[in-house]
Protein backbone atom coordinates (compact mmCIF):
# COMPACT_ATOMS: atom_id res chain seq x y z
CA UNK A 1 32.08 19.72 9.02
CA UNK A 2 29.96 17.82 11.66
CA UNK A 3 27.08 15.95 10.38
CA UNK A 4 24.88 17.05 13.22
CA UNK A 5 25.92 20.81 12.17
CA UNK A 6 24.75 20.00 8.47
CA UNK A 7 21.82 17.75 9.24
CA UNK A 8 19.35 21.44 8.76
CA UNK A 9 15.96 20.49 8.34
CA UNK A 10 14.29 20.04 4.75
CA UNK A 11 12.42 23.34 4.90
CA UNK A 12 12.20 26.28 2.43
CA UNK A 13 14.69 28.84 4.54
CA UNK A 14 18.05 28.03 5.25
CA UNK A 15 17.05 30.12 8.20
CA UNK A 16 16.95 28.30 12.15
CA UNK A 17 15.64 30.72 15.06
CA UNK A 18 16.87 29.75 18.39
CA UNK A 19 15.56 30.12 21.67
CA UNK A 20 18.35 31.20 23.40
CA UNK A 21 19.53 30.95 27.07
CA UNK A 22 22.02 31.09 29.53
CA UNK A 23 23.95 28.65 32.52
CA UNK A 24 26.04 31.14 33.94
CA UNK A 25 27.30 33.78 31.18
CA UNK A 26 27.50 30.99 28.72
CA UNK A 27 24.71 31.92 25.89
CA UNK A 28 23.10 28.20 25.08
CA UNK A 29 20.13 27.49 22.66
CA UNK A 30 17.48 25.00 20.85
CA UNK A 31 15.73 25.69 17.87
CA UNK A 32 13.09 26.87 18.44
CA UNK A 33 10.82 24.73 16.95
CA UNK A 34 12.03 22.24 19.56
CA UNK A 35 11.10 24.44 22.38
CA UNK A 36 7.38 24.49 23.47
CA UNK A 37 7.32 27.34 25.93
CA UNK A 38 9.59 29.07 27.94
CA UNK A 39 8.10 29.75 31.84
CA UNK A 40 8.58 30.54 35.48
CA UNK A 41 6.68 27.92 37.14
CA UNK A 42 8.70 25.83 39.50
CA UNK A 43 6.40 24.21 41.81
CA UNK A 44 8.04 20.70 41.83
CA UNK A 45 7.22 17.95 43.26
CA UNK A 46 10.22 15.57 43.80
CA UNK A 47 10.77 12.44 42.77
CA UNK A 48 11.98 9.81 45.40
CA UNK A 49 15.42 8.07 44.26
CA UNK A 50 15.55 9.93 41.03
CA UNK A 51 19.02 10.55 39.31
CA UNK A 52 20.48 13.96 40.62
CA UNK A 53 19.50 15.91 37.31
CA UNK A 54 15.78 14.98 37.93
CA UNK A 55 15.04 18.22 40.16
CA UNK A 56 11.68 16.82 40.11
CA UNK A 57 7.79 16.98 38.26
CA UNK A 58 5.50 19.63 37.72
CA UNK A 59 1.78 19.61 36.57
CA UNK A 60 2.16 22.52 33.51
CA UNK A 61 -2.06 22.39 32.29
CA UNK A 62 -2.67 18.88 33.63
CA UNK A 63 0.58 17.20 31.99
CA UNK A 64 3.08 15.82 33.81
CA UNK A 65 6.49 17.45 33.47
CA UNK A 66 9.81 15.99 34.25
CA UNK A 67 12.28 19.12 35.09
CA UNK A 68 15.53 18.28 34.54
CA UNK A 69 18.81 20.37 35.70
CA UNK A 70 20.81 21.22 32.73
CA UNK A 71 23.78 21.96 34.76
CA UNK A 72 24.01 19.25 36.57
CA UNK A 73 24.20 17.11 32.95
CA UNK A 74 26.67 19.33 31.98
CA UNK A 75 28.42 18.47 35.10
CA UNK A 76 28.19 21.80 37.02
CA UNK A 77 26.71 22.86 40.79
CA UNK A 78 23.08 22.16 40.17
CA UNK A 79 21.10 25.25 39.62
CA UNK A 80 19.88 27.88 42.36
CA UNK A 81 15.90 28.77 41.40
CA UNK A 82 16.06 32.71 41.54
CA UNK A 83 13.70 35.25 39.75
CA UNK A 84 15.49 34.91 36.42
CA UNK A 85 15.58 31.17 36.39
CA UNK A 86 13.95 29.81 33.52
CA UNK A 87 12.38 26.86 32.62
CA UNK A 88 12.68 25.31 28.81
CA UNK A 89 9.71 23.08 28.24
CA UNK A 90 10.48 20.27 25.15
CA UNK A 91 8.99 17.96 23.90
CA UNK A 92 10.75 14.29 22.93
CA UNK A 93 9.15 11.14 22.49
CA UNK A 94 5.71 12.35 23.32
CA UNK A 95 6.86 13.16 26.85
CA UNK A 96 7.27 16.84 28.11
CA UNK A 97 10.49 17.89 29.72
CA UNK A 98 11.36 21.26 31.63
CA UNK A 99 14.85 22.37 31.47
CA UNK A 100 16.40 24.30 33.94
CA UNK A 101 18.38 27.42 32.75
CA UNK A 102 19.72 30.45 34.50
CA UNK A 103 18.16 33.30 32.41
CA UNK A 104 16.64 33.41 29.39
CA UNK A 105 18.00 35.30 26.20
CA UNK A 106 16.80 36.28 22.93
CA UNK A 107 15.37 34.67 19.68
CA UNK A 108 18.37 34.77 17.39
CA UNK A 109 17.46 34.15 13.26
CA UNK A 110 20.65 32.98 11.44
CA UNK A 111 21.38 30.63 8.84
CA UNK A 112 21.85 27.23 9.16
CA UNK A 113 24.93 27.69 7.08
CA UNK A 114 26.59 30.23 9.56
CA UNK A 115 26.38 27.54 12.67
CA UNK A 116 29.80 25.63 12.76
CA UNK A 117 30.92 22.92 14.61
CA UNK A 118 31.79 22.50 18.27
CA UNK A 119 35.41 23.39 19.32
CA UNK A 120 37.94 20.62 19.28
CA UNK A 121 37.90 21.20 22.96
CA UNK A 122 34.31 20.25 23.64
CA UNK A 123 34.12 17.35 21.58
CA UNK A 124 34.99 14.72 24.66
CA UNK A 125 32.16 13.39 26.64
CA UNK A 126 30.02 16.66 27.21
CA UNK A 127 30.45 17.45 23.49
CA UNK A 128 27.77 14.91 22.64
CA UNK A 129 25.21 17.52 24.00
CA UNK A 130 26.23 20.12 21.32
CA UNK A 131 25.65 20.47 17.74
CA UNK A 132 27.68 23.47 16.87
CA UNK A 133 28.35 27.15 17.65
CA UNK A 134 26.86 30.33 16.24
CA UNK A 135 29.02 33.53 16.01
CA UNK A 136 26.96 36.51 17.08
CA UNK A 137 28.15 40.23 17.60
CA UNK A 138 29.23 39.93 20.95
CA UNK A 139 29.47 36.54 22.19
CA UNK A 140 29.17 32.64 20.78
CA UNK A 141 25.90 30.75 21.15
CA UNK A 142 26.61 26.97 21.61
CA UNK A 143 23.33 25.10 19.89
CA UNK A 144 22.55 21.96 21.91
CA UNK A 145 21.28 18.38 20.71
CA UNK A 146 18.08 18.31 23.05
CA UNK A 147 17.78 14.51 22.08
CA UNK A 148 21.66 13.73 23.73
CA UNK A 149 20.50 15.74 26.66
CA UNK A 150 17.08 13.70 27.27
CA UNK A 151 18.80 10.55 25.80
CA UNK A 152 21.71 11.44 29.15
CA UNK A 153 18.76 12.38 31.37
CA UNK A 154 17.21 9.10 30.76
CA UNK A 155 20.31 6.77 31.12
CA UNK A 156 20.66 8.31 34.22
CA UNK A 157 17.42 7.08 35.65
């Protein structure tokens, strides 16, 4: 099994809730403890000569924000802002970062147990950004690595 699958938190539940999300119909999701807040606010200022998954800053209660376009990391068209676009706000190094999604989805409570690893078939490049897969009624939920993402986001600057 992959280490980053069985790497669960020292906690008392073997339970993870995950905020989930989605970049196209592809369900995608953090734990939630990871995720500050979830919002609609998209006044950006850009940033001059920034990489192209830098969509720019925002001022979210007098912090600084970097927004970054999760498609673009994942190497698809970089995201069209529409009414359902959603913004993932996360927190890494002491530094918040906005996240660009399509929609957002629902809190899903499973077991840390139940999340396996990645597909053979994501494990090249783009794999780094996932730490395993969660089998839910109706569709998969890939769980991302928020730490590959921002570590990506930042080698790109």
């Amino acid at each position: 099994m992959n280490s980053a699958v069985t790497a669960a938190p020292k906690t008392r539940s073997d339970y993870v809730e995950i905020a989930s999300f989605y970049l196209g119909d592809v369900l995608l999701g953090l734990p939630i403890d990871q995720v500050e807040e979830m919002n609609h606010h998209f006044n950006l200022t850009p940033v001059p000569q920034a990489p192209q998954c830098v969509r720019g800053v925002m001022n979210l209660r007098g912090n600084v924000v970097t927004v970054i376009d999760l498609r673009v990391i994942l190497g698809l068209e970089p995201t069209v802002i529409t009414r359902q676009t959603c913004n993932v706000v996360v927190s890494s190094r002491d530094e918040q970062i906005g996240i660009l999604t399509d929609r957002v989805g629902d809190v899903v409570r499973t077991r840390w147990s139940s999340i396996e690893p990645p597909p053979a078939n994501v494990v090249g490049s783009d794999g780094r950004y996932f730490r395993g897969v969660c089998r839910l009624d109706h569709e998969l939920l890939i769980l991302l690595d928020v730490e590959q993402l921002l570590a990506a986001e930042a080698s790109a600057r």
